[in-house]
N, C-alpha and C. Protein backbone atom coordinates (compact mmCIF):
# COMPACT_ATOMS: atom_id res chain seq x y z
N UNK A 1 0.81 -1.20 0.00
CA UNK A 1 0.00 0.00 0.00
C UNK A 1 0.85 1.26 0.00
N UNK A 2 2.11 1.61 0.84
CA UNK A 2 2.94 2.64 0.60
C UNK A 2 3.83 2.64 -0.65
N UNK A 3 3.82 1.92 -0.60
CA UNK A 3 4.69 2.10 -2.20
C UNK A 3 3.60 1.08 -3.62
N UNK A 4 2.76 1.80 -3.86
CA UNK A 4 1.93 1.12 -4.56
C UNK A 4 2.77 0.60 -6.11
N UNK A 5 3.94 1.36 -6.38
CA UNK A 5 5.09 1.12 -7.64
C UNK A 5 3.80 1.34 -9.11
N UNK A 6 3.21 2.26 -9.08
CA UNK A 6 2.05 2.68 -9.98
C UNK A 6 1.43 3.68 -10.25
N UNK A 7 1.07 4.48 -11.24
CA UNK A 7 0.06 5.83 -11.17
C UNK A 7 -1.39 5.47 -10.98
N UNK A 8 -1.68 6.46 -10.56
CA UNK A 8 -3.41 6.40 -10.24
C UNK A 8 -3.69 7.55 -10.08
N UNK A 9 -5.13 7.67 -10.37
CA UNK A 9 -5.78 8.98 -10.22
C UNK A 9 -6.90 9.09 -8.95
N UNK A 10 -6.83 8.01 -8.10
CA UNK A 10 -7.76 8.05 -6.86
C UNK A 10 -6.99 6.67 -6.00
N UNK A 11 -7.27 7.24 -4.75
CA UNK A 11 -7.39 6.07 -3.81
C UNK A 11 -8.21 6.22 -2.65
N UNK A 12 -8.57 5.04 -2.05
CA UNK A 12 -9.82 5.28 -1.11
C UNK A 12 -9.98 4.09 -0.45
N UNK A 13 -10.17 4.12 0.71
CA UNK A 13 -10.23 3.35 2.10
C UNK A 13 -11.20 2.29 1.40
N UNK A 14 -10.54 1.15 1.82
CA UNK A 14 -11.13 -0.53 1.42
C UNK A 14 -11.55 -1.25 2.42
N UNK A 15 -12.35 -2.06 2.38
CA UNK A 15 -12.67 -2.99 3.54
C UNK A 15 -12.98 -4.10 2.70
N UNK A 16 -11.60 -5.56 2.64
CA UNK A 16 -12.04 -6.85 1.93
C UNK A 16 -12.52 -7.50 2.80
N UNK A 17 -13.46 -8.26 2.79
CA UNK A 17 -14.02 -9.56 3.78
C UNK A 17 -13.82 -10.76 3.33
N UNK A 18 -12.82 -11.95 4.27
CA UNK A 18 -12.88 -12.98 3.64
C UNK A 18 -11.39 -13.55 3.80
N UNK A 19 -10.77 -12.16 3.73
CA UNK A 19 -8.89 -12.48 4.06
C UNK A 19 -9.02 -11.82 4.80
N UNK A 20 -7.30 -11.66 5.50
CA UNK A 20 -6.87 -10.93 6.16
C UNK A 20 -5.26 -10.89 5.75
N UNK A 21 -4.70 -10.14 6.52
CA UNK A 21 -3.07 -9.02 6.09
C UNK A 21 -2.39 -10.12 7.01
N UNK A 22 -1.23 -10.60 6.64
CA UNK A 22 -0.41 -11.27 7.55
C UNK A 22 1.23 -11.69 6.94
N UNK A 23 1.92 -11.84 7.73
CA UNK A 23 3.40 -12.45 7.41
C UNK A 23 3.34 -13.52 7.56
N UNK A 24 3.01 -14.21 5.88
CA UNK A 24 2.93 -15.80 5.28
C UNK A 24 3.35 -15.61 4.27
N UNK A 25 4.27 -14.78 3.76
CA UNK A 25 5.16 -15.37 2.39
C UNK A 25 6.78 -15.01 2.81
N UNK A 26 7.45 -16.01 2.09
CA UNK A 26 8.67 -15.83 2.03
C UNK A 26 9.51 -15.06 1.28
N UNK A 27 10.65 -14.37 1.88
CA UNK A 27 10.74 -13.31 0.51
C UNK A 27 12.39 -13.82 0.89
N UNK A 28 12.44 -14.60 -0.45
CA UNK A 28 14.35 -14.26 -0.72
C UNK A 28 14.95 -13.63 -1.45
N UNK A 29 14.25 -12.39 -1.79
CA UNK A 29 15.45 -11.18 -2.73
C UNK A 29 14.83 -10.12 -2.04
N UNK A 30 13.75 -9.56 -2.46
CA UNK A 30 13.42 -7.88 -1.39
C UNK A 30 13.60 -7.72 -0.34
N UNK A 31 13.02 -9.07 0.99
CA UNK A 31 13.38 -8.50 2.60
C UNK A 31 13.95 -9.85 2.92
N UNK A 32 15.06 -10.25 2.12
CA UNK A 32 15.83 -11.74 2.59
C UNK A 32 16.36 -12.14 1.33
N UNK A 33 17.08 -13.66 1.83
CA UNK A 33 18.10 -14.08 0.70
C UNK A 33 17.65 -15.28 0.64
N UNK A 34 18.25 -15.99 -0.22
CA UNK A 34 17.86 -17.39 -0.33
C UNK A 34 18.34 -18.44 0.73
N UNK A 35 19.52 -17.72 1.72
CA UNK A 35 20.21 -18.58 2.64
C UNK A 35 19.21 -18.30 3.82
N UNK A 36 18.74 -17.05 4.09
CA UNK A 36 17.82 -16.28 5.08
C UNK A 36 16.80 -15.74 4.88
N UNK A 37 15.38 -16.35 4.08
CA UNK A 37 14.54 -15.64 3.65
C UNK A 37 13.67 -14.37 4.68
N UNK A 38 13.30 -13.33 4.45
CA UNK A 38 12.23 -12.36 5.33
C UNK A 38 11.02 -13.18 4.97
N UNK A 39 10.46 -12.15 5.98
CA UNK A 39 8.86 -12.54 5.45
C UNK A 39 8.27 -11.34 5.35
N UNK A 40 7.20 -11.75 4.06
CA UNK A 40 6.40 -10.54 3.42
C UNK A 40 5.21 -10.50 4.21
N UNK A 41 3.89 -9.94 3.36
CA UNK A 41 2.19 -9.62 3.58
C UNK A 41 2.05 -10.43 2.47
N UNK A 42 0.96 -11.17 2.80
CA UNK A 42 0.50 -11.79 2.07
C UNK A 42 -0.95 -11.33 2.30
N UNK A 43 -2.45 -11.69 2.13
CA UNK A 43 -3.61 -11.50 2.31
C UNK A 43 -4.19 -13.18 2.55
N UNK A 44 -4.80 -13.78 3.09
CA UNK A 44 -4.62 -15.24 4.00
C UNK A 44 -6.16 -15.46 3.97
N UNK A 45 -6.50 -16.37 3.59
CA UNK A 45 -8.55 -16.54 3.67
C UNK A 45 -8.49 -16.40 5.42
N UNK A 46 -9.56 -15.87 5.35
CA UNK A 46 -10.16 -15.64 6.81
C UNK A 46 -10.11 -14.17 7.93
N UNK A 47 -11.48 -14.21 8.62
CA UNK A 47 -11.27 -11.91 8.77
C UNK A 47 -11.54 -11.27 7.73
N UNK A 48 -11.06 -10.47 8.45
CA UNK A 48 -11.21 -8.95 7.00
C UNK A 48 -9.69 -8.30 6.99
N UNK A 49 -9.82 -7.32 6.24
CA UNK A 49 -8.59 -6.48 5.97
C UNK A 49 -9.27 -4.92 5.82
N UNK A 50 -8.24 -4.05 6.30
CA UNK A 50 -8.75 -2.92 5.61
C UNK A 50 -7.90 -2.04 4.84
N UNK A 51 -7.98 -1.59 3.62
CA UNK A 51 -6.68 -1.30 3.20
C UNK A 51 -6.79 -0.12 2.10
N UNK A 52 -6.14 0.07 1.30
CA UNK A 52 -6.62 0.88 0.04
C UNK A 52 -6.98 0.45 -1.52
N UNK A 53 -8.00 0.71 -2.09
CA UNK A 53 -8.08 0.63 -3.30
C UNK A 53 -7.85 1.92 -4.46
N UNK A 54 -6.87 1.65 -5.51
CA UNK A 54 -6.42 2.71 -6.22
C UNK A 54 -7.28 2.32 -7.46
N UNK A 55 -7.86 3.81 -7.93
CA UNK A 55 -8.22 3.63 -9.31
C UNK A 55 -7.53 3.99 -10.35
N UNK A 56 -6.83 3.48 -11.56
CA UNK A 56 -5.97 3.30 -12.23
C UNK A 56 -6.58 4.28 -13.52
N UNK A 57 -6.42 5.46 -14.69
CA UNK A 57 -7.33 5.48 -15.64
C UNK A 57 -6.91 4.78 -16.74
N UNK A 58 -7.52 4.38 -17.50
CA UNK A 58 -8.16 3.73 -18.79
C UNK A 58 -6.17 3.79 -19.25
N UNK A 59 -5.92 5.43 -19.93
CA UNK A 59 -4.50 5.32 -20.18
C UNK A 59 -3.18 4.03 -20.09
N UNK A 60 -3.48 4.59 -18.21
CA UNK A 60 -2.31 3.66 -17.23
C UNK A 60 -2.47 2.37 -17.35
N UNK A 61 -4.09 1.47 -17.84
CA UNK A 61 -3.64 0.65 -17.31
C UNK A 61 -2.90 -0.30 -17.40
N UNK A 62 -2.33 -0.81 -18.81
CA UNK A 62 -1.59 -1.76 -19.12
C UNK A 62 -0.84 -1.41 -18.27
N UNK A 63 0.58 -0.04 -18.13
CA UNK A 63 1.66 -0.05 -17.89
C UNK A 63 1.69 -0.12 -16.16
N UNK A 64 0.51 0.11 -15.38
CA UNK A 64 0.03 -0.40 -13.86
C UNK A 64 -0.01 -2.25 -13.83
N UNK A 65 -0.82 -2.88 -14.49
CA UNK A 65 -0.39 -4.32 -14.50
C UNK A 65 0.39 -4.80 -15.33
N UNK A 66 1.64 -3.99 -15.70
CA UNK A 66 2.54 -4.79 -16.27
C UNK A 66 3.68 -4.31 -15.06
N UNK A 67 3.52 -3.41 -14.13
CA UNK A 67 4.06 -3.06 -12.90
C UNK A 67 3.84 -3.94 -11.80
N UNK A 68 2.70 -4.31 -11.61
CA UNK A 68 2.45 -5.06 -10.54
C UNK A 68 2.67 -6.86 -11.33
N UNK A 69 2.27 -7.10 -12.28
CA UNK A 69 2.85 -8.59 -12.36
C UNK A 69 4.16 -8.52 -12.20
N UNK A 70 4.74 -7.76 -12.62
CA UNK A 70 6.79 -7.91 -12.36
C UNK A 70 7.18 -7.66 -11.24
N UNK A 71 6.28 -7.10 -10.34
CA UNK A 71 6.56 -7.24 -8.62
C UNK A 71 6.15 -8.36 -8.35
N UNK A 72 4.78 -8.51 -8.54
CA UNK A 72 3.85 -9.53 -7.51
C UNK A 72 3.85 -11.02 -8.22
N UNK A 73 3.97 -11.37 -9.53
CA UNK A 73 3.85 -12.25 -10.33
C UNK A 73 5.01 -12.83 -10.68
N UNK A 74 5.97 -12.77 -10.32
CA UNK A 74 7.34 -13.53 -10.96
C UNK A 74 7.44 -15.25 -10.67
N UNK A 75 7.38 -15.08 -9.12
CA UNK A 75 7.39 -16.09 -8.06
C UNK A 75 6.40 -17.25 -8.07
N UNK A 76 4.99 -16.65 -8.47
CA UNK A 76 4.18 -16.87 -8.59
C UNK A 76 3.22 -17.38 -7.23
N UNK A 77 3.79 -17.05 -6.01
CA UNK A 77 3.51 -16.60 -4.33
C UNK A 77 2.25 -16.45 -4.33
N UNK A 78 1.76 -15.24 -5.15
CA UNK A 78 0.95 -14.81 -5.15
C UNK A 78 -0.04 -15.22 -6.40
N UNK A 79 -1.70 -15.35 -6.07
CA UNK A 79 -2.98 -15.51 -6.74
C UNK A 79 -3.13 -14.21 -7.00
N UNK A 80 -3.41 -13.74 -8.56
CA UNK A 80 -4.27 -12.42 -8.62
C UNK A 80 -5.98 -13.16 -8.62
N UNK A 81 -6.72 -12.11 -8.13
CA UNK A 81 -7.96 -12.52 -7.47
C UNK A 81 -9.46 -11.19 -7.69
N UNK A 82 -9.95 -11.07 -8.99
CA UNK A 82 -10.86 -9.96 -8.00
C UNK A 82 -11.62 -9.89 -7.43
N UNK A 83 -11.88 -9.24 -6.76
CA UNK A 83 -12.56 -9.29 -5.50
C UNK A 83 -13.34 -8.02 -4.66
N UNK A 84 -14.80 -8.48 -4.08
CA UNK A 84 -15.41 -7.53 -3.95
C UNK A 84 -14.81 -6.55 -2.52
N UNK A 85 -15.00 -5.30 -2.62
CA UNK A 85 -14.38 -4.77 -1.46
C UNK A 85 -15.70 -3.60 -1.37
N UNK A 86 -15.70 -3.25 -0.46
CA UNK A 86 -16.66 -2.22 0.55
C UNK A 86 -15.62 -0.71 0.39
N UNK A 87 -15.80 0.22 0.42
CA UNK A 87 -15.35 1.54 0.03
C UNK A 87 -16.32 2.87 0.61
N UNK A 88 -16.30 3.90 1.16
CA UNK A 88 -17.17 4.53 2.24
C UNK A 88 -17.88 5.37 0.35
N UNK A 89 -17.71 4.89 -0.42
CA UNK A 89 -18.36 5.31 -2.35
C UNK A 89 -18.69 4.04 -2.84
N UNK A 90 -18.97 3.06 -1.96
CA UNK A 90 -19.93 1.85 -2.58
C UNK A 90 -19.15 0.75 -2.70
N UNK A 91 -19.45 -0.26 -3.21
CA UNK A 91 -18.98 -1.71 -3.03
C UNK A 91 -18.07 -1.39 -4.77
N UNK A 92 -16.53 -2.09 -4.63
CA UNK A 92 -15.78 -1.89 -5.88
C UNK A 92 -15.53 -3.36 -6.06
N UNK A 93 -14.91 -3.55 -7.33
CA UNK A 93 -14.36 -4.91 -7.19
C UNK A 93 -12.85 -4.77 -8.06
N UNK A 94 -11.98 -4.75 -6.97
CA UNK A 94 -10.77 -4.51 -7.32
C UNK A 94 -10.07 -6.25 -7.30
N UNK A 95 -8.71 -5.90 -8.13
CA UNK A 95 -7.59 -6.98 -8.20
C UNK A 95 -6.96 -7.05 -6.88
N UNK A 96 -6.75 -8.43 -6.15
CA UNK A 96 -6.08 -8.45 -5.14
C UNK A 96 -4.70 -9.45 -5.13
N UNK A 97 -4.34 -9.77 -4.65
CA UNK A 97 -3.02 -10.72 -4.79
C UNK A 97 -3.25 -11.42 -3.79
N UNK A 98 -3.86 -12.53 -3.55
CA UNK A 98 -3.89 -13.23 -1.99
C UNK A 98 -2.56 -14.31 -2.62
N UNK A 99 -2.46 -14.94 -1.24
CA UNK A 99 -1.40 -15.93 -0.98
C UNK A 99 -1.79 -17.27 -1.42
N UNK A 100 -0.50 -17.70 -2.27
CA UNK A 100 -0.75 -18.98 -2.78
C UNK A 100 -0.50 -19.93 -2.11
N UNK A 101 -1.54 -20.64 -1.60
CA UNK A 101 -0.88 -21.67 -0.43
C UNK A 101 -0.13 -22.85 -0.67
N UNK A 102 -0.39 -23.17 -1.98
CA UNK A 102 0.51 -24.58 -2.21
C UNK A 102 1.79 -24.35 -2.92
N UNK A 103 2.29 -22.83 -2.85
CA UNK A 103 3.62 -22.56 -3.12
C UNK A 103 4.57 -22.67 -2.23
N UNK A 104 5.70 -23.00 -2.41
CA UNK A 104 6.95 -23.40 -1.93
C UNK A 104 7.23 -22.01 -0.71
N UNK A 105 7.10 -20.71 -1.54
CA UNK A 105 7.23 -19.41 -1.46
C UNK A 105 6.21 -19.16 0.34
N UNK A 106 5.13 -20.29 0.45
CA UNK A 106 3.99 -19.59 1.21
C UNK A 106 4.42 -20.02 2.68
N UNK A 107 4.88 -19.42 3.75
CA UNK A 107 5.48 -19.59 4.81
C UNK A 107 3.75 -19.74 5.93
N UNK A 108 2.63 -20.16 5.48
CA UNK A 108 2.01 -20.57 6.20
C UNK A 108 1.89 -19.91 7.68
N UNK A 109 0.40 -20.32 8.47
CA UNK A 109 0.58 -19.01 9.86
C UNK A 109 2.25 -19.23 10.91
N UNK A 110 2.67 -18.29 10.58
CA UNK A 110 3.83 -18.51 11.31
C UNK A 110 3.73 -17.74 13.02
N UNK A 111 4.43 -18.59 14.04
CA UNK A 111 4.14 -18.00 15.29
C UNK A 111 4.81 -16.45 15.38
N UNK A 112 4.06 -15.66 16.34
CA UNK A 112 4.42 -14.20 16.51
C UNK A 112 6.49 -14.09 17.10
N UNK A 113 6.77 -15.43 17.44
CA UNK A 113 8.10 -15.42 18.01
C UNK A 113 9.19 -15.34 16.99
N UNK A 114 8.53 -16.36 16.46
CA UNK A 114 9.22 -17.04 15.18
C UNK A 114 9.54 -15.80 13.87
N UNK A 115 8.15 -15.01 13.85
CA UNK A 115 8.11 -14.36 12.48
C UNK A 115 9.02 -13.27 13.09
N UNK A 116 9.13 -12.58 14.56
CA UNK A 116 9.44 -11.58 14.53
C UNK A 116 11.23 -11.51 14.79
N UNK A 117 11.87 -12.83 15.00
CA UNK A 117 12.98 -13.60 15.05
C UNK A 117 13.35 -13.34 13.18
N UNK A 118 12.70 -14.19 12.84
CA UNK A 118 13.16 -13.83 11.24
C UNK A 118 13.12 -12.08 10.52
N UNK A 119 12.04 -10.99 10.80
CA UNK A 119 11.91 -10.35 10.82
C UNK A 119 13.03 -9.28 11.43
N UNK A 120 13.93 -9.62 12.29
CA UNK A 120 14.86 -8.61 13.19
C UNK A 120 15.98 -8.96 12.08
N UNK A 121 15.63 -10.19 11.59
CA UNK A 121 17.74 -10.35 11.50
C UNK A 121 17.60 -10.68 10.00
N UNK A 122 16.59 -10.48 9.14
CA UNK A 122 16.75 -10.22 7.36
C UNK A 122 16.67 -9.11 6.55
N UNK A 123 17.51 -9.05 6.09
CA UNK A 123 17.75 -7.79 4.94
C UNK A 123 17.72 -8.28 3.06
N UNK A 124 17.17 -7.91 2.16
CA UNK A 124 17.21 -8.00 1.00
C UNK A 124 17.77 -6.96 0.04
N UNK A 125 17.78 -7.22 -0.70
CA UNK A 125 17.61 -5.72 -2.02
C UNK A 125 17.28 -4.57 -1.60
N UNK A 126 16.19 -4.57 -1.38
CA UNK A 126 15.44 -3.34 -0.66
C UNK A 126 15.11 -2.94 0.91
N UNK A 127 15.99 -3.58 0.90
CA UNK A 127 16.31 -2.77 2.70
C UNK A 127 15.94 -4.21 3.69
N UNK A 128 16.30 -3.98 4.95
CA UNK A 128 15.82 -4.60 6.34
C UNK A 128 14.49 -5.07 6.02
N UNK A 129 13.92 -6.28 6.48
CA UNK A 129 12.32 -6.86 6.79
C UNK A 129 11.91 -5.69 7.68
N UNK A 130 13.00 -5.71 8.71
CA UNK A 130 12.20 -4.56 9.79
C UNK A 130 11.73 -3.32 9.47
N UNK A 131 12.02 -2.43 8.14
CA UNK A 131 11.97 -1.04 7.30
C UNK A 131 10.17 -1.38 6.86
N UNK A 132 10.03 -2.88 6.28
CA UNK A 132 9.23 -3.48 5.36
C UNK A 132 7.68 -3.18 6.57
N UNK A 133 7.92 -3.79 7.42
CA UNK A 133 7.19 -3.84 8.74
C UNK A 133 6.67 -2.37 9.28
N UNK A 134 8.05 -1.67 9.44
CA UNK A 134 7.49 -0.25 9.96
C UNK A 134 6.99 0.73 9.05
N UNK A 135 7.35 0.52 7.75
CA UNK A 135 6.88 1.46 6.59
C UNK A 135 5.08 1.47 6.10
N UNK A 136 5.01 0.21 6.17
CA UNK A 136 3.35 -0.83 6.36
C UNK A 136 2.31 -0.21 7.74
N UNK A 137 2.98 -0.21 9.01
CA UNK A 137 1.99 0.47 9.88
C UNK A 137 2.42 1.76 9.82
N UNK A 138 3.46 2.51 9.81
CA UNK A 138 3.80 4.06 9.49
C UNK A 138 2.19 4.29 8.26
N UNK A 139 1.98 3.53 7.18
CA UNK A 139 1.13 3.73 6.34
C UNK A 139 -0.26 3.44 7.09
N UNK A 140 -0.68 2.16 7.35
CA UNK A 140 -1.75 2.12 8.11
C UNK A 140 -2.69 2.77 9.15
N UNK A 141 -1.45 3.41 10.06
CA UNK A 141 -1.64 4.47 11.05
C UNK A 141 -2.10 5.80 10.35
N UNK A 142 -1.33 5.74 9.58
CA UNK A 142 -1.88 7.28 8.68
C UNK A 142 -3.01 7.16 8.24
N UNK A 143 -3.49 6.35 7.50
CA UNK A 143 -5.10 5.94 7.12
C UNK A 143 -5.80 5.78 8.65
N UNK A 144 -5.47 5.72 9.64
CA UNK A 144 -6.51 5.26 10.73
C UNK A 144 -7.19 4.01 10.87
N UNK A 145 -6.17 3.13 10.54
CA UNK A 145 -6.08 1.37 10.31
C UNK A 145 -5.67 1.40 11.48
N UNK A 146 -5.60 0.72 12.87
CA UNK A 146 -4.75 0.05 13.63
C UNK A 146 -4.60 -1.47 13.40
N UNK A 147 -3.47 -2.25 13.44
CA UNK A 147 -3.45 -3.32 13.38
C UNK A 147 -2.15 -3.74 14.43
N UNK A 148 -3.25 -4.11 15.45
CA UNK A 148 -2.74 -4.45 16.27
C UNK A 148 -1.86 -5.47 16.76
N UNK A 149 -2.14 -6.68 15.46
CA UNK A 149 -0.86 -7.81 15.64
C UNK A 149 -0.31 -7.51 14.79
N UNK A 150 0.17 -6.24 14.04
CA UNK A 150 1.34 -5.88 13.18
C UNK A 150 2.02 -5.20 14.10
N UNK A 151 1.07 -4.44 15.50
CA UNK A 151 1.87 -3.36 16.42
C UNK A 151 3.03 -4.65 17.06
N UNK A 152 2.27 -5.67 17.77
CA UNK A 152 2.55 -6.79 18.55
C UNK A 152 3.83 -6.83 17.92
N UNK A 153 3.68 -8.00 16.61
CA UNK A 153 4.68 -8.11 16.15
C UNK A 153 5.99 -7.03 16.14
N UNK A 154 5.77 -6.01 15.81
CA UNK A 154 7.11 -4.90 16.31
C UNK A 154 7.57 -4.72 17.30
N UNK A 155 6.94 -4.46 18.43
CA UNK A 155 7.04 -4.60 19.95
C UNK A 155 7.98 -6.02 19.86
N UNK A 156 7.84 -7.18 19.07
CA UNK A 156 8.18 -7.94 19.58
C UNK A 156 9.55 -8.30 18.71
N UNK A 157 9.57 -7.52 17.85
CA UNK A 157 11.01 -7.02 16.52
C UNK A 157 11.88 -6.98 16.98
N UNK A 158 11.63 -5.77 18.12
CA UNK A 158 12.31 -4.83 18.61
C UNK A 158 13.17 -5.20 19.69
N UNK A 159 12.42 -6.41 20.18
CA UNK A 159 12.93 -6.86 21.76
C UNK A 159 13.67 -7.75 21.35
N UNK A 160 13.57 -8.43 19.83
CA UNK A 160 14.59 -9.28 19.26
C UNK A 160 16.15 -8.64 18.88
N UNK A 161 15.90 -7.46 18.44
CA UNK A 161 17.17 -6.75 18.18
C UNK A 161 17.41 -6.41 19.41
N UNK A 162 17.07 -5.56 20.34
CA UNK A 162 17.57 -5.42 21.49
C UNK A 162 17.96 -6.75 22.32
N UNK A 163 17.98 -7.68 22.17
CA UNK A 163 17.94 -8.80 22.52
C UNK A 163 19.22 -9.14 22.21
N UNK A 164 19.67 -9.02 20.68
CA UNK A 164 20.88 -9.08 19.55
C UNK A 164 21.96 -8.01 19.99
N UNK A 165 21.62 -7.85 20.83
CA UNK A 165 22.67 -6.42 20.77
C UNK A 165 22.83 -5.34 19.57
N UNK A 166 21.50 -5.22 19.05
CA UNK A 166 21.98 -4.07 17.65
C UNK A 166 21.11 -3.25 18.15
């Protein structure tokens, strides 16, 4: 959601029912390596989510999903999916990316100890897991999302690096 890697001409508060936001994919090049994978967001059946939907115009859109398959689609981690979402301007039905569960890639519910253990001590391409984590509720918070087992999980990041001596 903070770095959507796309133009758009609108965005606007989402509510999907059906998934939910969680660290269940494995990432070995953006927030990890192949010796030390991070873990990403995936979207997971079950709950809700609340998040943003961007409207793309007519122009953009090839060069918007030819942006997001070369992020989200390589691996193939991820299901594109559309899907109905709730919007405070009516019910939309946007593209989502949920998690592919019978991929190699899909790190399944992982415990809050565990994820936030892997989470303190992986770095990729694009910075620290931990950057990945705080950049995600830095965004959420700003929309007036709380997500409280993303807070957990940091609280519990944090006590891992302090823990590490870094």
């Amino acid at each position: 959601m903070w770095d959507p890697g796309f133009a758009h001409i609108a965005a606007e508060p989402g509510l999907l029912r059906g998934y939910h936001r969680t660290f269940c994919i494995y990432s070995s090049r953006y927030r990890g390596t192949v010796a030390e994978p991070g873990l990403v967001l995936g979207l997971d059946p079950g709950g809700a989510c609340k998040g943003i939907v961007y409207r793309i115009s007519a122009a953009e859109k090839a060069a918007a999903l030819e942006a997001l398959w070369q992020r989200e689609m390589r691996r193939g981690v991820y299901l594109p999916r559309l899907l109905p979402v709730a919007t405070p301007n009516g019910r939309r039905i946007a593209l989502a990316f949920v998690a592919n569960r019978i991929h190699k890639g899909y790190a399944g519910r992982v415990a809050v100890d565990d994820a936030a253990r892997i989470i303190a001590m992986c770095c990729g391409e694009r910075g620290p897991n931990v950057d990945y984590l705080v950049h995600t509720l830095r965004h959420l918070d700003a929309l007036g999302v709380h997500d409280h087992h993303l807070h957990q999980l940091l609280a519990r990041v944090r006590a891992c690096a302090k823990g590490a001596g870094h």
